[in-house]
C-alpha atoms as a PDB file:
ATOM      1  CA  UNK A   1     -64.937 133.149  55.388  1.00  0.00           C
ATOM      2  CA  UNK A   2     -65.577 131.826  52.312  1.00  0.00           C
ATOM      3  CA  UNK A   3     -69.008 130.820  50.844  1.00  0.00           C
ATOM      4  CA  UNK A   4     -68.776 127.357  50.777  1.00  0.00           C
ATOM      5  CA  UNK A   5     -67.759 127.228  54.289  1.00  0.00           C
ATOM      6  CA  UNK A   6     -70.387 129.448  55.061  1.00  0.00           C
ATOM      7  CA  UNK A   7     -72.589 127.124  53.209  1.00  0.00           C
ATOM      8  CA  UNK A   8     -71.397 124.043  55.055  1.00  0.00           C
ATOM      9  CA  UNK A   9     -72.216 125.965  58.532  1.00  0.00           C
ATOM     10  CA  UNK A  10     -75.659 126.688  57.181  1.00  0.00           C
ATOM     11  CA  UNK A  11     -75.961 123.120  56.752  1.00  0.00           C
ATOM     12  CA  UNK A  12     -74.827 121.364  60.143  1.00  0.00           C
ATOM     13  CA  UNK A  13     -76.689 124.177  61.662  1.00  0.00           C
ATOM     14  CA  UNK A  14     -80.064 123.608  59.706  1.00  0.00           C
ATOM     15  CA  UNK A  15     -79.502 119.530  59.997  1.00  0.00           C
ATOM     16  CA  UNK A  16     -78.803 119.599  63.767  1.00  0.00           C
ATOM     17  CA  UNK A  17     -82.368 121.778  63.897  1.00  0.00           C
ATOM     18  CA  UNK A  18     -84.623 119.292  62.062  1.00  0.00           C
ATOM     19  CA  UNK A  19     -82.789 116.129  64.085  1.00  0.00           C
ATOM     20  CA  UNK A  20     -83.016 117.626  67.326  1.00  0.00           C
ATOM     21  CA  UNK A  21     -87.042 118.727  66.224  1.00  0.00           C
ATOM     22  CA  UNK A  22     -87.461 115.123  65.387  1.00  0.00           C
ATOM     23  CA  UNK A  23     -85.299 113.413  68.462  1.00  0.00           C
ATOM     24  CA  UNK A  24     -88.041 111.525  70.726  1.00  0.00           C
ATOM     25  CA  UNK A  25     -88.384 113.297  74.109  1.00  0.00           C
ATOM     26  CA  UNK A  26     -88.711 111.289  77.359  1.00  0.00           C
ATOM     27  CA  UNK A  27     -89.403 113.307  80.769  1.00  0.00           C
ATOM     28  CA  UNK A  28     -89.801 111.818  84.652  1.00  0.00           C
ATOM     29  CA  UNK A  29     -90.525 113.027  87.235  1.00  0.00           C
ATOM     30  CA  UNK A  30     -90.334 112.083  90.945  1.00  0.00           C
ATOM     31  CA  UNK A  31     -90.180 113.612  94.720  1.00  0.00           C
ATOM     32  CA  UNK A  32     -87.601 114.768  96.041  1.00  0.00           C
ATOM     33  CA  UNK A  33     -88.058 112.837  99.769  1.00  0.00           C
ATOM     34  CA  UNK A  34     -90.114 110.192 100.109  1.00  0.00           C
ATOM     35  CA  UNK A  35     -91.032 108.499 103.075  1.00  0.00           C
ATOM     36  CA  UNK A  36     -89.548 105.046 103.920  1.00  0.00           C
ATOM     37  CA  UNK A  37     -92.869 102.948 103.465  1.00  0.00           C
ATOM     38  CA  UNK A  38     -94.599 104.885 101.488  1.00  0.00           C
ATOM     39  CA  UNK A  39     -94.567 104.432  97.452  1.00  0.00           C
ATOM     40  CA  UNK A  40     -92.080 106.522  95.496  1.00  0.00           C
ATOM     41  CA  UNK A  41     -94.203 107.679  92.300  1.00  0.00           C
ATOM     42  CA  UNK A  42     -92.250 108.128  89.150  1.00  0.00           C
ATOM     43  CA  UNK A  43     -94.475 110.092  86.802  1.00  0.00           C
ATOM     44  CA  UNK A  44     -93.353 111.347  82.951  1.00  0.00           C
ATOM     45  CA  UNK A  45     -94.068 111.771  79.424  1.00  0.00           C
ATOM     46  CA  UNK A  46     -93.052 110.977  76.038  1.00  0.00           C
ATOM     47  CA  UNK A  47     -92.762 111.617  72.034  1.00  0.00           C
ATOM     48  CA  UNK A  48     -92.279 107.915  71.585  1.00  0.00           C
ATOM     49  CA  UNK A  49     -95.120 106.147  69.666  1.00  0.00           C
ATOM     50  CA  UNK A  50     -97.447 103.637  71.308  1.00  0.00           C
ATOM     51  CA  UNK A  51     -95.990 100.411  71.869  1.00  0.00           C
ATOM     52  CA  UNK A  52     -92.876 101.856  72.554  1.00  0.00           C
ATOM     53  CA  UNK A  53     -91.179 100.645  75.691  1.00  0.00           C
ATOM     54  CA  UNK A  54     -88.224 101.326  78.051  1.00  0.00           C
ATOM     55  CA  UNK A  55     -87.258 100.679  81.804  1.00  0.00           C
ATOM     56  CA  UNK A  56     -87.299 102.284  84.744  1.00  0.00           C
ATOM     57  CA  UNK A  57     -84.451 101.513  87.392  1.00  0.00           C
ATOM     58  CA  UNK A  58     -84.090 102.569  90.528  1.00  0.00           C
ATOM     59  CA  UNK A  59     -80.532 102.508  91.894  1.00  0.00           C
ATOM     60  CA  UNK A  60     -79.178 103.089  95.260  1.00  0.00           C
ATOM     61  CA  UNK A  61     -75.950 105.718  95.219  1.00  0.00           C
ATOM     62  CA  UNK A  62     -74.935 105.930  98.875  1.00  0.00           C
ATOM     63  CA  UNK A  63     -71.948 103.925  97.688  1.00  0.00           C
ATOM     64  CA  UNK A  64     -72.396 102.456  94.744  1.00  0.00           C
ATOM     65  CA  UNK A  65     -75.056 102.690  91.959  1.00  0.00           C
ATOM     66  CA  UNK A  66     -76.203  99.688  92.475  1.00  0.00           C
ATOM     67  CA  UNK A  67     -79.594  98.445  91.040  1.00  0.00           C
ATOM     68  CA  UNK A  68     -82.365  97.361  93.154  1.00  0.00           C
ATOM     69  CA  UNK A  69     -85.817  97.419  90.986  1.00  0.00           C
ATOM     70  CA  UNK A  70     -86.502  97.887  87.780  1.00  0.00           C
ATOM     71  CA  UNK A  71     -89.766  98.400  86.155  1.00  0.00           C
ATOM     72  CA  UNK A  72     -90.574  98.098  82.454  1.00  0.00           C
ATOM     73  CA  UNK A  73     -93.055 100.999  81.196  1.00  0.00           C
ATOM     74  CA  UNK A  74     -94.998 100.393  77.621  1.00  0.00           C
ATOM     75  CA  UNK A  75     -95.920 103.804  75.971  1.00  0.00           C
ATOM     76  CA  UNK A  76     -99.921 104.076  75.372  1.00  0.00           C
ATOM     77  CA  UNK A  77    -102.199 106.063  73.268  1.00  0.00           C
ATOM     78  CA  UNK A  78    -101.333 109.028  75.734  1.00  0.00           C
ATOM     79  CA  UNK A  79     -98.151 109.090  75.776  1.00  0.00           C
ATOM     80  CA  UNK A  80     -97.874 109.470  79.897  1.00  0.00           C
ATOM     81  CA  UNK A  81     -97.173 106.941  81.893  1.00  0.00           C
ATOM     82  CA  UNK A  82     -96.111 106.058  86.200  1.00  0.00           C
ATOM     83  CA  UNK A  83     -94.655 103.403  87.966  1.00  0.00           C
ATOM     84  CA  UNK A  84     -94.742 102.823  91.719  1.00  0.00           C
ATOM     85  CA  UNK A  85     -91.140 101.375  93.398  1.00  0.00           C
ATOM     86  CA  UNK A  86     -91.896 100.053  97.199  1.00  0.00           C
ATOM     87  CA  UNK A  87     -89.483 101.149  99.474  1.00  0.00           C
ATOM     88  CA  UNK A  88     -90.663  99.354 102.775  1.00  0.00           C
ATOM     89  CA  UNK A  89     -87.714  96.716 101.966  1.00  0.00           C
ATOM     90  CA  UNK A  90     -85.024  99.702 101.301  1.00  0.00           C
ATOM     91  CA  UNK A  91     -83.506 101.713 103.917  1.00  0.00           C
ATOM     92  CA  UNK A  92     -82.797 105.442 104.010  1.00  0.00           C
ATOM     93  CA  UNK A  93     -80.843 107.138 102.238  1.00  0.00           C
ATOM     94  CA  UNK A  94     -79.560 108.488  98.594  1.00  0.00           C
ATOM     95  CA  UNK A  95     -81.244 106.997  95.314  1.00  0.00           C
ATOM     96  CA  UNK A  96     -81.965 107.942  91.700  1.00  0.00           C
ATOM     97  CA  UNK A  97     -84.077 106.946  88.829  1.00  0.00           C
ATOM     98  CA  UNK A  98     -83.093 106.295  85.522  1.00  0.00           C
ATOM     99  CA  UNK A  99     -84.393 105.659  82.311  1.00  0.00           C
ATOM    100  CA  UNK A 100     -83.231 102.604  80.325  1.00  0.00           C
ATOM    101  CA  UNK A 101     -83.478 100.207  77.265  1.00  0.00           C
ATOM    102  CA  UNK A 102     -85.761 101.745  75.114  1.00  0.00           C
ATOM    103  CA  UNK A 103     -87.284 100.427  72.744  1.00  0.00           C
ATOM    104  CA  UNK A 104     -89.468 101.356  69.541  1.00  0.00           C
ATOM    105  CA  UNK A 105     -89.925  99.686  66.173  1.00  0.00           C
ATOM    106  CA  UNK A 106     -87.599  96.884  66.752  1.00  0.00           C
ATOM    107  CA  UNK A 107     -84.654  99.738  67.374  1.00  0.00           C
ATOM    108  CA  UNK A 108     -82.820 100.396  70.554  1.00  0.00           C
ATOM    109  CA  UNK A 109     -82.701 104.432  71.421  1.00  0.00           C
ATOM    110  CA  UNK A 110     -79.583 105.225  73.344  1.00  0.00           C
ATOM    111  CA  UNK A 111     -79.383 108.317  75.451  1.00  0.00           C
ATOM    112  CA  UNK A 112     -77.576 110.393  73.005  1.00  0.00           C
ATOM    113  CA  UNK A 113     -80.429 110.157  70.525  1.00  0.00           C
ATOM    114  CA  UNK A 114     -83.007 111.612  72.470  1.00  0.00           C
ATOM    115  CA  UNK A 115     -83.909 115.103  72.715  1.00  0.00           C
ATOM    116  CA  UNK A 116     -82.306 117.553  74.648  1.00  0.00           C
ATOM    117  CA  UNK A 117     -84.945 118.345  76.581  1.00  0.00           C
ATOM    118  CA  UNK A 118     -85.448 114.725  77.718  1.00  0.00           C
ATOM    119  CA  UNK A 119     -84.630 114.190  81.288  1.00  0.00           C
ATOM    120  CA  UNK A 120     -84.033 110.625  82.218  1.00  0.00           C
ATOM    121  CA  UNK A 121     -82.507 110.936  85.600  1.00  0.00           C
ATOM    122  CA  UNK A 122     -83.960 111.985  88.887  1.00  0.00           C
ATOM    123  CA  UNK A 123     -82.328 111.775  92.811  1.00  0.00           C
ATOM    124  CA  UNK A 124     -84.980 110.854  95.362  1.00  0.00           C
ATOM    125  CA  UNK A 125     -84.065 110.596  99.002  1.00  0.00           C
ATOM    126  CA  UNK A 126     -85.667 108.120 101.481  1.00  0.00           C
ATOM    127  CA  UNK A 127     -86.735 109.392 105.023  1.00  0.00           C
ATOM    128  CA  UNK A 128     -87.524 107.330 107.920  1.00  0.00           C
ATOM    129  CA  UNK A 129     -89.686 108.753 110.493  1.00  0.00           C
ATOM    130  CA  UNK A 130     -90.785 105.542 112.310  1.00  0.00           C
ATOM    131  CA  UNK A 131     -89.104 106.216 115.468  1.00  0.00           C
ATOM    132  CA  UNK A 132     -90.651 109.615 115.858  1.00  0.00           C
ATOM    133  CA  UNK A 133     -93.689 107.380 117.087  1.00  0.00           C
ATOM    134  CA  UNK A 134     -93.281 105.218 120.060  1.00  0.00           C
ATOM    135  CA  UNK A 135     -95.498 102.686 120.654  1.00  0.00           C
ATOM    136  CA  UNK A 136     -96.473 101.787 124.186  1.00  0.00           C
ATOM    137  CA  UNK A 137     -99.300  99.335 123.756  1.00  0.00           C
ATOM    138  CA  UNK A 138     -98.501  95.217 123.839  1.00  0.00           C
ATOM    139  CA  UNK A 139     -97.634  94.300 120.206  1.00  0.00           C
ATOM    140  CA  UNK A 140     -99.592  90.855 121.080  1.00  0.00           C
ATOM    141  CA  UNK A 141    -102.801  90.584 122.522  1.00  0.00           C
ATOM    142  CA  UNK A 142    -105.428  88.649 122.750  1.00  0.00           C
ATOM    143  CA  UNK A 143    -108.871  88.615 120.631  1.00  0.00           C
ATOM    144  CA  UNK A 144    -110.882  89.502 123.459  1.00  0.00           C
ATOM    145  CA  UNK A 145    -109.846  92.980 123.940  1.00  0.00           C
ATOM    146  CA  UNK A 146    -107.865  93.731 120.781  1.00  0.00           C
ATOM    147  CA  UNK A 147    -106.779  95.759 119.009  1.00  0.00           C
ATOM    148  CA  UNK A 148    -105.593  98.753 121.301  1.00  0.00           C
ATOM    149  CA  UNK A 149    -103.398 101.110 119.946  1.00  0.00           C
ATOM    150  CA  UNK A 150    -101.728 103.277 122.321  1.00  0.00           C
ATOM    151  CA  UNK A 151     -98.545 105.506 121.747  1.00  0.00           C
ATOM    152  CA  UNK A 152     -97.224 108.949 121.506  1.00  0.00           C
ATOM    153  CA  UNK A 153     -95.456 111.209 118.830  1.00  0.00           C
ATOM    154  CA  UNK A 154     -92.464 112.140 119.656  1.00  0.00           C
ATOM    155  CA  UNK A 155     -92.039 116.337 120.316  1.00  0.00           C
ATOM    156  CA  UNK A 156     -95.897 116.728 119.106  1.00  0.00           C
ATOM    157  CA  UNK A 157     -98.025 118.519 121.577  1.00  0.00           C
ATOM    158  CA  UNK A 158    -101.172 118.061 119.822  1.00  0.00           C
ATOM    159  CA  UNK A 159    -102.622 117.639 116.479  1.00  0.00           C
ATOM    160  CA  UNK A 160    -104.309 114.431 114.457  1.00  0.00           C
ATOM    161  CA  UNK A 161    -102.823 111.058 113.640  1.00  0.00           C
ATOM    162  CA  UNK A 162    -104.288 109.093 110.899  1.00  0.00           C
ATOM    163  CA  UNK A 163    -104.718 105.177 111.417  1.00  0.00           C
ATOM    164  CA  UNK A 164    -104.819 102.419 108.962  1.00  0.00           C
ATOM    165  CA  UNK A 165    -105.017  98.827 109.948  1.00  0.00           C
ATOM    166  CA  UNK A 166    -104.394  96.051 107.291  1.00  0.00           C
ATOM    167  CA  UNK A 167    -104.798  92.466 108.349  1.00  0.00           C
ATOM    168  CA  UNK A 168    -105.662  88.653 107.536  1.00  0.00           C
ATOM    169  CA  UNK A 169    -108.271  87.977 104.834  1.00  0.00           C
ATOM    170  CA  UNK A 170    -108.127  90.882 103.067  1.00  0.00           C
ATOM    171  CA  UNK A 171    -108.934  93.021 106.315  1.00  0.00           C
ATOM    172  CA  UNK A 172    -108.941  96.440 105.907  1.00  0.00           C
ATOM    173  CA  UNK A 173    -109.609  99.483 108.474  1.00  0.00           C
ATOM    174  CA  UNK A 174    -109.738 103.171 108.134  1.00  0.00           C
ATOM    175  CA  UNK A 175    -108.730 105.998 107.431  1.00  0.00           C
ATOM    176  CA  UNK A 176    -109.515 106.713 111.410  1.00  0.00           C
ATOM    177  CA  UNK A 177    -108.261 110.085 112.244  1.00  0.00           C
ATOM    178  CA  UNK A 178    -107.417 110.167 116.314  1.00  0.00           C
ATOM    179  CA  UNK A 179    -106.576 113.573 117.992  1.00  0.00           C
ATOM    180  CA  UNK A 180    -103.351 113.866 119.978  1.00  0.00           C
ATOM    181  CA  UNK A 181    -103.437 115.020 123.508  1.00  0.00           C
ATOM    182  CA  UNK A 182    -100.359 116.635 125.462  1.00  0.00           C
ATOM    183  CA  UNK A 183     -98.931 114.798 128.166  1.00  0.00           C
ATOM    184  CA  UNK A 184     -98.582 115.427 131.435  1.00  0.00           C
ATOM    185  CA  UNK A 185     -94.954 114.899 132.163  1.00  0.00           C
ATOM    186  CA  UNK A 186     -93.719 115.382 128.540  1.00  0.00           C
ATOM    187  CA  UNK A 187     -94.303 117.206 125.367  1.00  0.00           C
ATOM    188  CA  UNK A 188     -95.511 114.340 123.165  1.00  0.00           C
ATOM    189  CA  UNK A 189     -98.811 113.867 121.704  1.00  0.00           C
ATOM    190  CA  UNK A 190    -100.501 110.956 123.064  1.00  0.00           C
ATOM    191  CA  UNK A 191    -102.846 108.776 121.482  1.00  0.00           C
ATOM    192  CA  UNK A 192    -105.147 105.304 122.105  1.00  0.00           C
ATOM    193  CA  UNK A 193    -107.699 104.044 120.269  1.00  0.00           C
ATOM    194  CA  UNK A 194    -109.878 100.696 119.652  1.00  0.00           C
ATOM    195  CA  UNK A 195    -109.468  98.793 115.974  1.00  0.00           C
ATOM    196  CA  UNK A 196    -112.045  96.117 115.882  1.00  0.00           C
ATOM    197  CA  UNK A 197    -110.714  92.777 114.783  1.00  0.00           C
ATOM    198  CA  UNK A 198    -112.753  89.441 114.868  1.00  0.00           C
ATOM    199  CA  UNK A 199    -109.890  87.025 114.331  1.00  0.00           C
ATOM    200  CA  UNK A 200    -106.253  86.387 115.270  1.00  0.00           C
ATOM    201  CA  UNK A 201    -103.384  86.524 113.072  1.00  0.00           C
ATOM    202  CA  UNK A 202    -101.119  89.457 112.127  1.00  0.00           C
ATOM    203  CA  UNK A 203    -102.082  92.967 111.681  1.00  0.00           C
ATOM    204  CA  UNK A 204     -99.574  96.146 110.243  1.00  0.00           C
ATOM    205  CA  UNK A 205    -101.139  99.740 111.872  1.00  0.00           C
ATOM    206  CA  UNK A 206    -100.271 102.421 109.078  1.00  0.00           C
ATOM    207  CA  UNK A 207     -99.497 105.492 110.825  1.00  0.00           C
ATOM    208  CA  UNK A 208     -99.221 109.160 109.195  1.00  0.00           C
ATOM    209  CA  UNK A 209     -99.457 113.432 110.187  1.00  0.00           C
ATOM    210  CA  UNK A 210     -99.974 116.128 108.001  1.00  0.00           C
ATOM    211  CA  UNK A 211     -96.181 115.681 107.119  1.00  0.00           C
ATOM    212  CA  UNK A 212     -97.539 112.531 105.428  1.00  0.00           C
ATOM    213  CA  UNK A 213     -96.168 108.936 106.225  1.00  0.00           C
ATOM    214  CA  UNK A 214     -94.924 108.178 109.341  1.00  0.00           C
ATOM    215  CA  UNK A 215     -94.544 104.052 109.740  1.00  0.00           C
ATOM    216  CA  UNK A 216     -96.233 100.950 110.240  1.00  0.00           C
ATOM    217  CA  UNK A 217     -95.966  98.617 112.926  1.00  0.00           C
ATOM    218  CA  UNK A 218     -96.993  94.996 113.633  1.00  0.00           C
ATOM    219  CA  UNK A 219     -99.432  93.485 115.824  1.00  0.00           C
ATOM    220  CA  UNK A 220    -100.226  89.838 116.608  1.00  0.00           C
ATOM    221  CA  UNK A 221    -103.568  88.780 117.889  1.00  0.00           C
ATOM    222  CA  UNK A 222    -104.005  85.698 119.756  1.00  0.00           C
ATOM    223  CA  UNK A 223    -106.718  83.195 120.294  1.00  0.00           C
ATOM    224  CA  UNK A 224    -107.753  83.790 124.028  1.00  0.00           C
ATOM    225  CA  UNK A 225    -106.596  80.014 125.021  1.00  0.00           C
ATOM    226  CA  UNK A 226    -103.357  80.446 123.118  1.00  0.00           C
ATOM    227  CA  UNK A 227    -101.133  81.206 126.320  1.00  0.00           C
ATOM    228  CA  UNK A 228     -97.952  81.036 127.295  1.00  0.00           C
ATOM    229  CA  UNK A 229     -97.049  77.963 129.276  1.00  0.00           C
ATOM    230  CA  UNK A 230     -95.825  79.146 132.218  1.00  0.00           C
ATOM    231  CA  UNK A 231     -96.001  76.083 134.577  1.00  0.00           C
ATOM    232  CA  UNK A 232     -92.071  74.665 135.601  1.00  0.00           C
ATOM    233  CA  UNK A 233     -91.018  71.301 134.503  1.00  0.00           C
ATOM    234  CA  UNK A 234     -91.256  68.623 136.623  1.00  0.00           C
ATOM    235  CA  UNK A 235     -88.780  68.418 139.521  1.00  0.00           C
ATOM    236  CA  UNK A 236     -86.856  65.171 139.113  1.00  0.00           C
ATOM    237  CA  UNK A 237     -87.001  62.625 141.866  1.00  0.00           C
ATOM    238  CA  UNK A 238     -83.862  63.680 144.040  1.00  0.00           C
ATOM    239  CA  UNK A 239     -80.663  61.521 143.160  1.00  0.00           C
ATOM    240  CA  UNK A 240     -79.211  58.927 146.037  1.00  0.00           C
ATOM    241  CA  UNK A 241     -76.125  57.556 146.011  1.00  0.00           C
ATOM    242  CA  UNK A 242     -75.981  53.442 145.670  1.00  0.00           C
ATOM    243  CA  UNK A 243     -74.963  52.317 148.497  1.00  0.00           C
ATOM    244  CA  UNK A 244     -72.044  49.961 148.357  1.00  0.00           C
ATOM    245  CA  UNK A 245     -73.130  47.623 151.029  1.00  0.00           C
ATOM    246  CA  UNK A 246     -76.228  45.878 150.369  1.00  0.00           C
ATOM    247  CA  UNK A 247     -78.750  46.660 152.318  1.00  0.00           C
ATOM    248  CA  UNK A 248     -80.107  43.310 153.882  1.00  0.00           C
ATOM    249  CA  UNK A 249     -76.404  43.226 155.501  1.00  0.00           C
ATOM    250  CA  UNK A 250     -76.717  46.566 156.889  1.00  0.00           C
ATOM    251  CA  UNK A 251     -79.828  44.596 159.175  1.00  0.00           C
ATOM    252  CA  UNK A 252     -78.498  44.032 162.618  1.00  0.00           C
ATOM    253  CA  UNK A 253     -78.738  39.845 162.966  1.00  0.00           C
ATOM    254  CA  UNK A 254     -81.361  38.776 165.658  1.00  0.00           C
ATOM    255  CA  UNK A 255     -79.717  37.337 168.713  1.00  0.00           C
ATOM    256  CA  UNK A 256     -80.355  33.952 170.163  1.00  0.00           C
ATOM    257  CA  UNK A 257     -82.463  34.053 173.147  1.00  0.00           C
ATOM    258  CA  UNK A 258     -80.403  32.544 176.251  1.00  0.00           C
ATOM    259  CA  UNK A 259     -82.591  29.905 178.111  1.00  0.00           C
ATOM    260  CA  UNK A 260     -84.410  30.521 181.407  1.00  0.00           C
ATOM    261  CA  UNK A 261     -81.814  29.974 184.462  1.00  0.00           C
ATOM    262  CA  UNK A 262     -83.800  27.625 187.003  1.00  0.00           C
ATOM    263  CA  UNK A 263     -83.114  28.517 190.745  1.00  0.00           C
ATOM    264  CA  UNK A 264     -82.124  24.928 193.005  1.00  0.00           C
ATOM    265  CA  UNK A 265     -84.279  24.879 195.833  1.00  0.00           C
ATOM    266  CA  UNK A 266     -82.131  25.378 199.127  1.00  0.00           C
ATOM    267  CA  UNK A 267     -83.590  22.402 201.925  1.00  0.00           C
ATOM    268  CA  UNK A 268     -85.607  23.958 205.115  1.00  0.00           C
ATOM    269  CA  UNK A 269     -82.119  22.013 207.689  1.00  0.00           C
ATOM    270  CA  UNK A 270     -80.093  24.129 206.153  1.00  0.00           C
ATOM    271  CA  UNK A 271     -81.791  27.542 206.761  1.00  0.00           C
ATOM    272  CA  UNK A 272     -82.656  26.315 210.462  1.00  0.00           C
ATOM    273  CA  UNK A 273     -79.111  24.946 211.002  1.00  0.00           C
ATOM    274  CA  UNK A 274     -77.542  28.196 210.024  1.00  0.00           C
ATOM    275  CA  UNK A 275     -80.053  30.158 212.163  1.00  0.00           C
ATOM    276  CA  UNK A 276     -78.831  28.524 215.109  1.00  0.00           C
ATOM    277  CA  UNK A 277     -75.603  28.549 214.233  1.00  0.00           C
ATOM    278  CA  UNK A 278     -75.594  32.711 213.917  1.00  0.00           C
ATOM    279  CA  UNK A 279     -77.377  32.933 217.696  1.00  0.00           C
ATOM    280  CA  UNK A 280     -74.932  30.516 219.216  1.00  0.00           C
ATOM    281  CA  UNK A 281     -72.046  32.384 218.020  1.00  0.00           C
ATOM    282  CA  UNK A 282     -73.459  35.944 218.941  1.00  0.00           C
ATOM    283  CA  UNK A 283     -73.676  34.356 222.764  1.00  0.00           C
ATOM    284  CA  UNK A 284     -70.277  33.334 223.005  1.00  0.00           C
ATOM    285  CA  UNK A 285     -68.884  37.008 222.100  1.00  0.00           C
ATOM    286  CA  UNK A 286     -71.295  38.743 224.458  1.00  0.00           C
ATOM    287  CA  UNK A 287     -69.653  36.452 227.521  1.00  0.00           C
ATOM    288  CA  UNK A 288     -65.913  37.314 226.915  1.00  0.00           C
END
């Protein structure tokens, strides 16, 4: 080799030293499973100065990367920064976060400038564990005797189930930690307990373990005359056929009274005549 190409190494060698020492570093961080309802916490660092900016989207890679939130993180004095994505509108699954569009001193950073140690790409997976919790209380009830929460975790003998109740008005409740007890006919962990509330409206029951988030699960409390209206429409007047005759024909017409037959008197000769007339007639056939 000769010296100048030795020389020219020496160079590309010593230049890509001082640009990857001075190449801006960005770093995140995030779970690996997250729980679907609970925040998923991005975390991270950077070389870039203060007032430096660049986004953080989250992207769903079942299928597709396709992007569902994106937050936009300005670099302070510190240099560290975090950014909470809500998942309680995604579903569960594969996703990753990625850093893009930076920004600093009116220039646009692309990935290949940064330094190598940067890493701008993390995979998170989303968990649901809402069904391992069955609820057996009425999801509406009224104010009188709400709240009651009553349910059971599913294939947990015994241990302690944090509440949280979140509600109209700002309404907060909790933590409340309620111990599980086994059940007679199964091996769940059963559970009840009493959240005060003093007015009707909607209320979401956070539910977690010591493996962290579980779900939450909606309540509405009604006004105790808000009910149900039960009673059965009114039973329509039974239908009848028109008749086709009219009805004053279907009257049977009042006869005409016939007039009183007078009897003729018979005359008193008569009745003696024929008296007479009978005896003579009974004497002639008793002689022959």
């Amino acid at each position: 080799m000769t010296m100048s190409v030795r020389l020219l190494t020496i160079f590309i060698i010593i230049a890509a030293l001082i640009s990857g020492t001075s190449a801006y570093i960005i770093t995140i961080e995030a779970p690996e499973s997250v729980t679907l309802g609970s925040p998923l916490i991005v975390t991270g660092s950077t070389s870039f100065p203060e007032n430096s900016y660049f986004d953080l989207v989250l992207f769903y890679s079942k299928y597709t990367a396709g992007e569902l939130k994106r937050i936009q993180v300005i670099v302070d004095e510190s240099q560290q920064f975090r950014a909470d994505f809500d998942t309680r509108d995604l579903e569960k699954g594969q996703y990753k976060i990625e850093v893009h569009s930076i920004m600093s001193d009116g220039k646009e950073f692309v990935e290949s400038s940064l330094g190598s140690s940067s890493v701008i790409r993390r995979v998170v997976k989303l968990v649901d564990r809402s069904d391992e919790i069955g609820i057996e209380s009425s999801r509406t009830q009224n104010i009188s005797t709400a709240l009651v929460v009553t349910g059971r975790v599913k294939g947990s003998t015994a241990g302690v189930v944090t509440l949280r109740a979140f509600g109209p008005d700002d309404y907060t409740y909790g933590p409340q930690q309620i111990i599980t007890t086994r059940g007679y006919a199964d091996k769940d962990g059963h559970f009840s307990t009493l959240v005060p509330v003093s007015s009707p409206g909607d209320y979401q029951i956070s539910l977690s373990d010591k493996g962290g988030f579980i779900g939450e699960y909606l309540f509405s409390v009604i006004d105790d005359k808000q009910v149900i209206d039960v009673t059965p429409e009114s039973t329509p007047a039974p239908f009848m056929t028109p008749l086709s005759t009219p009805v004053e024909t279907l009257i049977p017409p009042t006869e005409t009274p016939r007039p009183a037959t007078t009897a003729t008197p018979v005359p008193s000769s008569l009745i003696i005549g024929g008296i007479i007339g009978g005896y003579l007639l009974m004497s002639v056939k008793q002689k022959k």
